[in-house]
PDB file of N, CA and C in Angstrom:
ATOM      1  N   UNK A   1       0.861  -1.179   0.000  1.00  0.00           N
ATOM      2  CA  UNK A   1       0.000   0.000   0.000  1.00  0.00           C
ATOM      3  C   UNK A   1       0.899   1.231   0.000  1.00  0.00           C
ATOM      4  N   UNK A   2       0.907   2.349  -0.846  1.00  0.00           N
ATOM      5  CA  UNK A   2       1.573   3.731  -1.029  1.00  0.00           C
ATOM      6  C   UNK A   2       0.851   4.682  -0.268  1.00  0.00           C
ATOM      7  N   UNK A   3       1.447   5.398  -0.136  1.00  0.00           N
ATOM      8  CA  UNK A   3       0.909   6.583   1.199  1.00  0.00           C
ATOM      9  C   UNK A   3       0.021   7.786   0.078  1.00  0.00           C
ATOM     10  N   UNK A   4      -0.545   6.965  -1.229  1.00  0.00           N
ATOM     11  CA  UNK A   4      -1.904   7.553  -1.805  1.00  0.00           C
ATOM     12  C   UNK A   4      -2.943   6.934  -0.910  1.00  0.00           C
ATOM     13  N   UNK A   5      -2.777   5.843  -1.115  1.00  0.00           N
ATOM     14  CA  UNK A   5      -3.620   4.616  -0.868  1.00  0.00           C
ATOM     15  C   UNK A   5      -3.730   5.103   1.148  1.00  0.00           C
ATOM     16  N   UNK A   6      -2.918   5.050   1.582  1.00  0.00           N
ATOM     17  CA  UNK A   6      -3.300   4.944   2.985  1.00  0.00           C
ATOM     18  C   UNK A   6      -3.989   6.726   3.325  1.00  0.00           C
ATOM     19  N   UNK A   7      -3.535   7.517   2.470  1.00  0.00           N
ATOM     20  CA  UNK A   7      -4.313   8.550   2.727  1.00  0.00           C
ATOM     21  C   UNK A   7      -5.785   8.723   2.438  1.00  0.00           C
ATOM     22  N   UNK A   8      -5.931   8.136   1.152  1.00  0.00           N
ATOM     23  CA  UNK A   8      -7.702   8.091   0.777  1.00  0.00           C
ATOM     24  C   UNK A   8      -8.252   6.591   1.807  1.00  0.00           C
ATOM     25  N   UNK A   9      -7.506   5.776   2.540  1.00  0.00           N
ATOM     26  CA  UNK A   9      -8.344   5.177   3.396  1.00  0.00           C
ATOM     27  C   UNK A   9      -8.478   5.957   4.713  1.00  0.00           C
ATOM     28  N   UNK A  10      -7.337   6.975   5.259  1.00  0.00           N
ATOM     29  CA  UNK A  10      -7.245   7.486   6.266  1.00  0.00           C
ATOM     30  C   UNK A  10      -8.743   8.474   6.093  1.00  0.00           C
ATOM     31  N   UNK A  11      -9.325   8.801   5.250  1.00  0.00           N
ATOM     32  CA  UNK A  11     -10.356   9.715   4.694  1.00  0.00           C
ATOM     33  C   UNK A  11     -11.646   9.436   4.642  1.00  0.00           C
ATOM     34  N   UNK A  12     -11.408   7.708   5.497  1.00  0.00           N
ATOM     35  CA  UNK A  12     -12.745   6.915   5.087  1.00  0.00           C
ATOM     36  C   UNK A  12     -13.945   7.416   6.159  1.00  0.00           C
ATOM     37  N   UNK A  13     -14.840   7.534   5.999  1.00  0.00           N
ATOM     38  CA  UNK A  13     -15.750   7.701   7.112  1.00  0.00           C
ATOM     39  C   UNK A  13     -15.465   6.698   8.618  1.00  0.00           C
ATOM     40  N   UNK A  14     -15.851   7.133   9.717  1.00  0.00           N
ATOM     41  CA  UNK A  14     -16.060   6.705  10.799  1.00  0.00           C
ATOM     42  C   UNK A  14     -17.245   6.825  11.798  1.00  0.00           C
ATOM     43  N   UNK A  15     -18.084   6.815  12.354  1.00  0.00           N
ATOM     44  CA  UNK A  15     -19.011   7.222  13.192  1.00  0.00           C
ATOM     45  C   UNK A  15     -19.511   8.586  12.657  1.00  0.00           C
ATOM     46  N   UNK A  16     -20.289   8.272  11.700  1.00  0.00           N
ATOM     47  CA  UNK A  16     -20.522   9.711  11.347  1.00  0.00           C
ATOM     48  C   UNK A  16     -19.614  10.933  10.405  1.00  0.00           C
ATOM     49  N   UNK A  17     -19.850  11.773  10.933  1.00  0.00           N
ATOM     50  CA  UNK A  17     -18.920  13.042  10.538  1.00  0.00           C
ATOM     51  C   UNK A  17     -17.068  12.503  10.719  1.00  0.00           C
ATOM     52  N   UNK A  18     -16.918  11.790  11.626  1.00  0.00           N
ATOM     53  CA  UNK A  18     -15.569  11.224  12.012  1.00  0.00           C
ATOM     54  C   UNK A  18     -14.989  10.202  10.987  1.00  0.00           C
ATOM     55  N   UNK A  19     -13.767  10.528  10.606  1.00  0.00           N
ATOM     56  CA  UNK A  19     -12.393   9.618   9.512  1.00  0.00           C
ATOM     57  C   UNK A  19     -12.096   8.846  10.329  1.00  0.00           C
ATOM     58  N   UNK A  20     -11.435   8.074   9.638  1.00  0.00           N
ATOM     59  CA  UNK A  20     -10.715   6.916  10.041  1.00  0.00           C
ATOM     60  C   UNK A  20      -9.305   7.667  10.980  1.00  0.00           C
ATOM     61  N   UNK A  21      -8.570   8.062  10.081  1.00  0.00           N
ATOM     62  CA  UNK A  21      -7.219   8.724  10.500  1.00  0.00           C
ATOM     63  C   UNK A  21      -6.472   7.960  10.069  1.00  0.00           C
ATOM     64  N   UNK A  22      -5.028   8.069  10.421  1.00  0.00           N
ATOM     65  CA  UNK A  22      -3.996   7.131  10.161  1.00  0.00           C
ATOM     66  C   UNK A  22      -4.203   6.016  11.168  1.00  0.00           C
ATOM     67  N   UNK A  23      -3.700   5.099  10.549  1.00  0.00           N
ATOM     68  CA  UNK A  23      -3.348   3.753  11.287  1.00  0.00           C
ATOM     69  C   UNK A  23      -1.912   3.735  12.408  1.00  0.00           C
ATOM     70  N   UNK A  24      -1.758   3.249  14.019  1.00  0.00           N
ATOM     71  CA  UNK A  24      -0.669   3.192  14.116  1.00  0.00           C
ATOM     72  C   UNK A  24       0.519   2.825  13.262  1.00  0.00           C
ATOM     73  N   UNK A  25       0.818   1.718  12.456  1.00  0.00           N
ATOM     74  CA  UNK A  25       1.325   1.294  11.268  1.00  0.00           C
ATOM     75  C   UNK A  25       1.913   2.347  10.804  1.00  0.00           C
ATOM     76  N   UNK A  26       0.744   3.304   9.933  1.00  0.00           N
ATOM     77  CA  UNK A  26       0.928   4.401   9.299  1.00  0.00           C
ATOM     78  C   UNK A  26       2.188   5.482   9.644  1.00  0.00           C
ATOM     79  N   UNK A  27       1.939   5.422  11.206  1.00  0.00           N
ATOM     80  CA  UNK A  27       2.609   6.731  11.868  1.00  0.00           C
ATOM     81  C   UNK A  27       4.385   6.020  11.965  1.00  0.00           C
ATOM     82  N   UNK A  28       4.216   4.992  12.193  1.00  0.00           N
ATOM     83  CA  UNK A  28       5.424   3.985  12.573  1.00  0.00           C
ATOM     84  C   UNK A  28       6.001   4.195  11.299  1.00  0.00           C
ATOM     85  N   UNK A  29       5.569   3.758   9.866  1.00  0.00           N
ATOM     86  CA  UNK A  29       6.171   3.632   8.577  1.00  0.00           C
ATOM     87  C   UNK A  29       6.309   5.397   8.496  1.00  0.00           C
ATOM     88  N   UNK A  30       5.714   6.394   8.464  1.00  0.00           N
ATOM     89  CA  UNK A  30       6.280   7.678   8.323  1.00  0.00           C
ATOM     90  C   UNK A  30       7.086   8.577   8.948  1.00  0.00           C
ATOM     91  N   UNK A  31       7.953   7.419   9.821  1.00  0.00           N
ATOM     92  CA  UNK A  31       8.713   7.874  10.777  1.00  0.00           C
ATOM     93  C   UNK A  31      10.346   6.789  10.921  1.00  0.00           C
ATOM     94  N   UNK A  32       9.677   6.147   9.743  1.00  0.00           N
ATOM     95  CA  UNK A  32      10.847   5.490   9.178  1.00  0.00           C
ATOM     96  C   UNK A  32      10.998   5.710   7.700  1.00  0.00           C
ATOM     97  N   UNK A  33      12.834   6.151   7.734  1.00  0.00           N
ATOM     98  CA  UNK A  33      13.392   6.561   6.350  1.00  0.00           C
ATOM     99  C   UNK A  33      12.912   5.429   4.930  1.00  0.00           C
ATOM    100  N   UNK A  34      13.139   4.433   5.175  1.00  0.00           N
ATOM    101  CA  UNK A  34      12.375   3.398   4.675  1.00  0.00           C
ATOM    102  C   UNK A  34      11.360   3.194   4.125  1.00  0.00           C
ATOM    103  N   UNK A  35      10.644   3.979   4.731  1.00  0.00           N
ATOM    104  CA  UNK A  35       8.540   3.253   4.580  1.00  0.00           C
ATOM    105  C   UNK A  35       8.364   4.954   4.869  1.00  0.00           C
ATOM    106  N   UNK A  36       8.665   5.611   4.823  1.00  0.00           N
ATOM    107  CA  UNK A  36       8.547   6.982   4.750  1.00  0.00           C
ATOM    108  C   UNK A  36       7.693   7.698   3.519  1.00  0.00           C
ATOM    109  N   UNK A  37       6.984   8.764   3.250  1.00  0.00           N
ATOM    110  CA  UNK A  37       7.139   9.684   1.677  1.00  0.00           C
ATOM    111  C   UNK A  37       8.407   9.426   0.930  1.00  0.00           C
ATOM    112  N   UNK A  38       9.244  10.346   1.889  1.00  0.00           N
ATOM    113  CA  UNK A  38      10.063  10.262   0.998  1.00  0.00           C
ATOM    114  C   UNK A  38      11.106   8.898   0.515  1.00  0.00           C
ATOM    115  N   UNK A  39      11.186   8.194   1.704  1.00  0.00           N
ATOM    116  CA  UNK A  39      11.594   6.860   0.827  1.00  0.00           C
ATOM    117  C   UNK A  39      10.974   6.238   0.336  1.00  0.00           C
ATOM    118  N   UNK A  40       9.793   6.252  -0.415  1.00  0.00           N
ATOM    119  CA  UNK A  40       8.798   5.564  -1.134  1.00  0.00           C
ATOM    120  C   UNK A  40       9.296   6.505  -2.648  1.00  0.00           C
ATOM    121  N   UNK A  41      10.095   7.219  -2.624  1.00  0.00           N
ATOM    122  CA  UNK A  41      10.097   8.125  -3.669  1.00  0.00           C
ATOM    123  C   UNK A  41      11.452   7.415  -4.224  1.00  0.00           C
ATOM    124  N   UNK A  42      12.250   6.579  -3.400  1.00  0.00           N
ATOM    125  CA  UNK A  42      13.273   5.897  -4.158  1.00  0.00           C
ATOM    126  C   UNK A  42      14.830   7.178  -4.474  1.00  0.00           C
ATOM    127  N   UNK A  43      14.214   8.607  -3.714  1.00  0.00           N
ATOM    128  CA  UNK A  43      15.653   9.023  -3.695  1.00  0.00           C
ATOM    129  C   UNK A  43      16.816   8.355  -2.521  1.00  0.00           C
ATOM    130  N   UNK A  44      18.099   8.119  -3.124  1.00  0.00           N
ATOM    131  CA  UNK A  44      18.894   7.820  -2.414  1.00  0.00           C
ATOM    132  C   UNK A  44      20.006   8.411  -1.951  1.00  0.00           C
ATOM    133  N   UNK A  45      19.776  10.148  -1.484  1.00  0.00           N
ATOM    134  CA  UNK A  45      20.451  11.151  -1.428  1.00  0.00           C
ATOM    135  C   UNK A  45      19.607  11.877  -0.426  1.00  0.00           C
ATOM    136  N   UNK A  46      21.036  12.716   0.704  1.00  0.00           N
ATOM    137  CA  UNK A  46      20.052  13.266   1.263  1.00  0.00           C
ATOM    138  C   UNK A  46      20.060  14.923   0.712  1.00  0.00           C
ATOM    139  N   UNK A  47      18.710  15.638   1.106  1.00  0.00           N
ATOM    140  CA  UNK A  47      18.441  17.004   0.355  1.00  0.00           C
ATOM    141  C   UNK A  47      17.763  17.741   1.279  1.00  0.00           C
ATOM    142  N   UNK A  48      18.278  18.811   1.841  1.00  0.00           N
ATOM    143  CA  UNK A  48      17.690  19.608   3.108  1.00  0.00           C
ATOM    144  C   UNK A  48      16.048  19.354   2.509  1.00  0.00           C
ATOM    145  N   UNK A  49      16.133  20.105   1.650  1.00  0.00           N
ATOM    146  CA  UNK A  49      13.851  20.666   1.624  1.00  0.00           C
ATOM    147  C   UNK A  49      13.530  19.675   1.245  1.00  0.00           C
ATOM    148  N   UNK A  50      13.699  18.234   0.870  1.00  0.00           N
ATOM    149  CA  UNK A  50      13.069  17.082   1.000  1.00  0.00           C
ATOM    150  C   UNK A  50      13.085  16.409   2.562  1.00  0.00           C
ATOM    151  N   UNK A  51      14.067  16.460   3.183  1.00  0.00           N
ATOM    152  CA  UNK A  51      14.213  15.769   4.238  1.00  0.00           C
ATOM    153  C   UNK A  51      13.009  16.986   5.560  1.00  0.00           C
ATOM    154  N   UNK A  52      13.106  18.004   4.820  1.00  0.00           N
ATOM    155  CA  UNK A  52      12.123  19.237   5.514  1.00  0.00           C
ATOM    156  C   UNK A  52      10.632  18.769   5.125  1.00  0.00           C
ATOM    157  N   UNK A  53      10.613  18.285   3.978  1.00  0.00           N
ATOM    158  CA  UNK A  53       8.928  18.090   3.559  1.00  0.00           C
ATOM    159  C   UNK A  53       8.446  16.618   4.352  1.00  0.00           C
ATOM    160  N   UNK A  54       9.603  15.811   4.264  1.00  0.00           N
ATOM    161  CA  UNK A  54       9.585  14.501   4.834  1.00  0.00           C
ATOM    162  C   UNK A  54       9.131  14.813   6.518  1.00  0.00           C
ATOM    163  N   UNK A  55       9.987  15.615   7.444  1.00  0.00           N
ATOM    164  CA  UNK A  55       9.153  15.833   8.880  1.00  0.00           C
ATOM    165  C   UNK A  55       8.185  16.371   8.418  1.00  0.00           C
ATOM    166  N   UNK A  56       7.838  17.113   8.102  1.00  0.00           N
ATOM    167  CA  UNK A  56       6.553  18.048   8.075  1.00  0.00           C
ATOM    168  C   UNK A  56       5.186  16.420   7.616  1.00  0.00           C
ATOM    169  N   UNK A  57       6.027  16.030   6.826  1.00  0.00           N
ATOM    170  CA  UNK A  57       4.572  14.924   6.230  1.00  0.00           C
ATOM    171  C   UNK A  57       4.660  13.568   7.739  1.00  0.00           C
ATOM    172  N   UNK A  58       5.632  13.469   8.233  1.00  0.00           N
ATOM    173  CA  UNK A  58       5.534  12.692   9.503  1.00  0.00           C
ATOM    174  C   UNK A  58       4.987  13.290  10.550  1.00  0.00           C
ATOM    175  N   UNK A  59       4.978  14.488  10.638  1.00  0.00           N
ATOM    176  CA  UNK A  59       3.678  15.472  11.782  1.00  0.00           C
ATOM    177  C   UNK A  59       2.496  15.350  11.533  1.00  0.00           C
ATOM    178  N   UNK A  60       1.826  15.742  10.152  1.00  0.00           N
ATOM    179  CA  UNK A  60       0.889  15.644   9.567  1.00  0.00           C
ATOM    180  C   UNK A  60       0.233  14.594  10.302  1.00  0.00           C
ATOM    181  N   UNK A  61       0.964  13.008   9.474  1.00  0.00           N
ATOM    182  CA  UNK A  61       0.606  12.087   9.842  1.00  0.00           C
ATOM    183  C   UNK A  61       0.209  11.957  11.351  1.00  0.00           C
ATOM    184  N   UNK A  62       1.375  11.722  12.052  1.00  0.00           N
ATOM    185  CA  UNK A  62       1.466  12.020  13.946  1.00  0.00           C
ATOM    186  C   UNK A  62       0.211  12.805  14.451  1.00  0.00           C
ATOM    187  N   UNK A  63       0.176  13.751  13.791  1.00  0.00           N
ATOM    188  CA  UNK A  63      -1.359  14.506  14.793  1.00  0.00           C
ATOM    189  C   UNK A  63      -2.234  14.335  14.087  1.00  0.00           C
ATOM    190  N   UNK A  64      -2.623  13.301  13.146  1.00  0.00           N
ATOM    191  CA  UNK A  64      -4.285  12.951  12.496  1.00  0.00           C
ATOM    192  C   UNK A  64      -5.412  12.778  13.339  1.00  0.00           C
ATOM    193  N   UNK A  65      -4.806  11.384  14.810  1.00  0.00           N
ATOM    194  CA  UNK A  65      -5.647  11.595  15.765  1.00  0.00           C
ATOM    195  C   UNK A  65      -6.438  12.851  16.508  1.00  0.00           C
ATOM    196  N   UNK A  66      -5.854  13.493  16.068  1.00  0.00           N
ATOM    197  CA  UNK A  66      -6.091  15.079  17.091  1.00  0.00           C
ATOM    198  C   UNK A  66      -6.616  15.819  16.205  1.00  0.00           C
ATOM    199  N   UNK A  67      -5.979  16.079  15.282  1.00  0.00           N
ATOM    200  CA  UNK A  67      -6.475  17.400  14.159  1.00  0.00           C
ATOM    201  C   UNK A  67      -7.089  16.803  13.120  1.00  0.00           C
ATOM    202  N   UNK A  68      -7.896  15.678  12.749  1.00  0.00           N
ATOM    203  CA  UNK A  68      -8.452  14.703  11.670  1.00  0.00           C
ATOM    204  C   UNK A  68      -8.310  15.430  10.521  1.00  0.00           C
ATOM    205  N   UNK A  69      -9.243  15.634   9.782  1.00  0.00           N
ATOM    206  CA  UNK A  69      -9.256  16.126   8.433  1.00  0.00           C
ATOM    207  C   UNK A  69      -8.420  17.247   8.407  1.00  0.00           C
ATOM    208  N   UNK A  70      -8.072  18.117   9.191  1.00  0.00           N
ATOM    209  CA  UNK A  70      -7.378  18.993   8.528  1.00  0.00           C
ATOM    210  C   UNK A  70      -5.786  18.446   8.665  1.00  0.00           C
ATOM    211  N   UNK A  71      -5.211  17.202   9.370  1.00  0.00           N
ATOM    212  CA  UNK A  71      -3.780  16.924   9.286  1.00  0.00           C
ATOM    213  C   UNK A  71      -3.979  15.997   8.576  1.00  0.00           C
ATOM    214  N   UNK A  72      -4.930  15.137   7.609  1.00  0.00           N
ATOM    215  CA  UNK A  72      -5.131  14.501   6.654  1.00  0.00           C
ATOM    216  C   UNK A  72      -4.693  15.073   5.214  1.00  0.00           C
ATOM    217  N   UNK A  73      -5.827  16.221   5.192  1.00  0.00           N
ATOM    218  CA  UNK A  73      -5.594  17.021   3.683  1.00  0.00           C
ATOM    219  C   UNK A  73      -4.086  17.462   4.304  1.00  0.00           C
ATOM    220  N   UNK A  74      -3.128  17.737   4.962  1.00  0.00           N
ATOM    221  CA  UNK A  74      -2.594  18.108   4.495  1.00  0.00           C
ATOM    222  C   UNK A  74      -1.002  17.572   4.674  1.00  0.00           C
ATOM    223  N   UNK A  75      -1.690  16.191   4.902  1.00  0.00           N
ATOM    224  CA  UNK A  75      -0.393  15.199   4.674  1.00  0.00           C
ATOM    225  C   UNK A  75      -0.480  14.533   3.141  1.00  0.00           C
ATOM    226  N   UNK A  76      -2.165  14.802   2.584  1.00  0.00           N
ATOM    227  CA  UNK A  76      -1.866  14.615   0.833  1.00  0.00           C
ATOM    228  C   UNK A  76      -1.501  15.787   0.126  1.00  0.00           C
ATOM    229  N   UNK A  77      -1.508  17.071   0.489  1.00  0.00           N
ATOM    230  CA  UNK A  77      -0.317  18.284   0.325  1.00  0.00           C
ATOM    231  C   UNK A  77       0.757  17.707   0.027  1.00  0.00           C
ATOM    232  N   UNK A  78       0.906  17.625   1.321  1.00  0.00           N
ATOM    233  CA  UNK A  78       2.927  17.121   1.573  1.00  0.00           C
ATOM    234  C   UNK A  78       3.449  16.244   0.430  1.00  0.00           C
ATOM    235  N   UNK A  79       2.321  14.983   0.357  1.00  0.00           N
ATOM    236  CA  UNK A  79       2.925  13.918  -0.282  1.00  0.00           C
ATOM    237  C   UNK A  79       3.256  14.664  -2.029  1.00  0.00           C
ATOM    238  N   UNK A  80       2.330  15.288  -1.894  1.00  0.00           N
ATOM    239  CA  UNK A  80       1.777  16.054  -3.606  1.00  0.00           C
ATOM    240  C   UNK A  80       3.202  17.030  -3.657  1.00  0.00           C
ATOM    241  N   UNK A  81       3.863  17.349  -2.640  1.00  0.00           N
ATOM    242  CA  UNK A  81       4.697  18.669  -2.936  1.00  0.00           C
ATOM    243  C   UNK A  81       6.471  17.815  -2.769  1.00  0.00           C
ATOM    244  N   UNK A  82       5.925  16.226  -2.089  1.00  0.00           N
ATOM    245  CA  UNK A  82       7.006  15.695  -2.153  1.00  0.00           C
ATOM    246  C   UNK A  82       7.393  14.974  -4.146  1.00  0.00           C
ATOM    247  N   UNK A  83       6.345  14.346  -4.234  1.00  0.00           N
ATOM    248  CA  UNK A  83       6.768  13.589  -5.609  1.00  0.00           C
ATOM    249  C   UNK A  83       6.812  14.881  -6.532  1.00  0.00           C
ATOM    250  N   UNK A  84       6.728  16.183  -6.283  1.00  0.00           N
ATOM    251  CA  UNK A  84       7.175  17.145  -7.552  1.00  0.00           C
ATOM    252  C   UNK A  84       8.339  17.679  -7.013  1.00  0.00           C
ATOM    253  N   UNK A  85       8.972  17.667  -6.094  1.00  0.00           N
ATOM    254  CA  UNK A  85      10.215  17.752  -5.721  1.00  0.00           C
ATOM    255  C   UNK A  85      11.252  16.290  -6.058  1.00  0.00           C
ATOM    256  N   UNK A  86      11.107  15.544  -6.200  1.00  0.00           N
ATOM    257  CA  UNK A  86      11.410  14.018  -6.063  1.00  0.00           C
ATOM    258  C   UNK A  86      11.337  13.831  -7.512  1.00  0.00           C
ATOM    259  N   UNK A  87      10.126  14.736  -8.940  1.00  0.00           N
ATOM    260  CA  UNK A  87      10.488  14.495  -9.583  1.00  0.00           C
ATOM    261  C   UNK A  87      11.216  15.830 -10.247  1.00  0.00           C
ATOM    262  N   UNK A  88      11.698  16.825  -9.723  1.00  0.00           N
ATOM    263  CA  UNK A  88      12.858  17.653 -10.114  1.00  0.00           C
ATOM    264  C   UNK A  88      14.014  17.233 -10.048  1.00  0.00           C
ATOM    265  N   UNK A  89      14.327  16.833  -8.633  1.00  0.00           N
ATOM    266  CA  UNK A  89      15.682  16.155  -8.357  1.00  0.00           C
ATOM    267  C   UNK A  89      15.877  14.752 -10.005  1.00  0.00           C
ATOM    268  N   UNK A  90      15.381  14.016  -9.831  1.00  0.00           N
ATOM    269  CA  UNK A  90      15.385  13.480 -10.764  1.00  0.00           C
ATOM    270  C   UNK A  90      15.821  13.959 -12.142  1.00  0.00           C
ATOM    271  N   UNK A  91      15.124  14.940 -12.701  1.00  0.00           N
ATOM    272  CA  UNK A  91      14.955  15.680 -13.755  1.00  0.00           C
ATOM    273  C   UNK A  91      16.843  16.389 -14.013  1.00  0.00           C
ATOM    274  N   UNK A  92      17.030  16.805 -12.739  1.00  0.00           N
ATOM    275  CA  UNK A  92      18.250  17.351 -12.502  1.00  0.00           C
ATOM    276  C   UNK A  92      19.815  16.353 -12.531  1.00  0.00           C
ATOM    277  N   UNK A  93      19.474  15.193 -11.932  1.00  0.00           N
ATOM    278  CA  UNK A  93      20.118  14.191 -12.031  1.00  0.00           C
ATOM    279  C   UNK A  93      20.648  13.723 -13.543  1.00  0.00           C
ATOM    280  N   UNK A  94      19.963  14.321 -14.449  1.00  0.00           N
ATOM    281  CA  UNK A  94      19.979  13.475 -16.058  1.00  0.00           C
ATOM    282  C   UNK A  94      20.930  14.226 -16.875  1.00  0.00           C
TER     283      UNK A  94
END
């Protein structure tokens, strides 16, 4: 599952007006370089404002319980502002 996929389930209804949120799982894998945004992006370099978008999208995640929809939308921000950074670097690489 890609952290598209766990975000449109994190989005799923719950009791009503209430989301799902992230999964513990979720918070665990976005807090590892590994199972991260940005290591799902397959760069193997480190880059200050990626490794900056990368905490910011592991907070997001981290306070879903608390702040629901609004640290949801805007951990699919993050992810959205990571793969167009992820695909510059790339672009730059060639």
């Amino acid at each position: 599952m890609d952290w598209r996929d766990r975000i449109e389930a994190a989005m799923q209804p719950r009791f009503g007006i209430f989301v799902r949120g992230f999964s513990l799982k979720d918070v665990n894998d976005a807090s590892n370089w590994g199972t991260c945004a940005v290591g799902e992006q397959g760069i193997g370099y480190f880059d200050p404002y990626m490794k900056t978008l990368g905490v910011k999208f592991y907070h997001a995640v981290m306070m879903s319980p608390l702040l629901s929809r609004f640290s949801i939308r805007q951990a699919s921000y993050l992810l959205n502002e990571i793969e167009k950074y992820a695909e510059e670097l790339r672009n730059e690489s060639r």
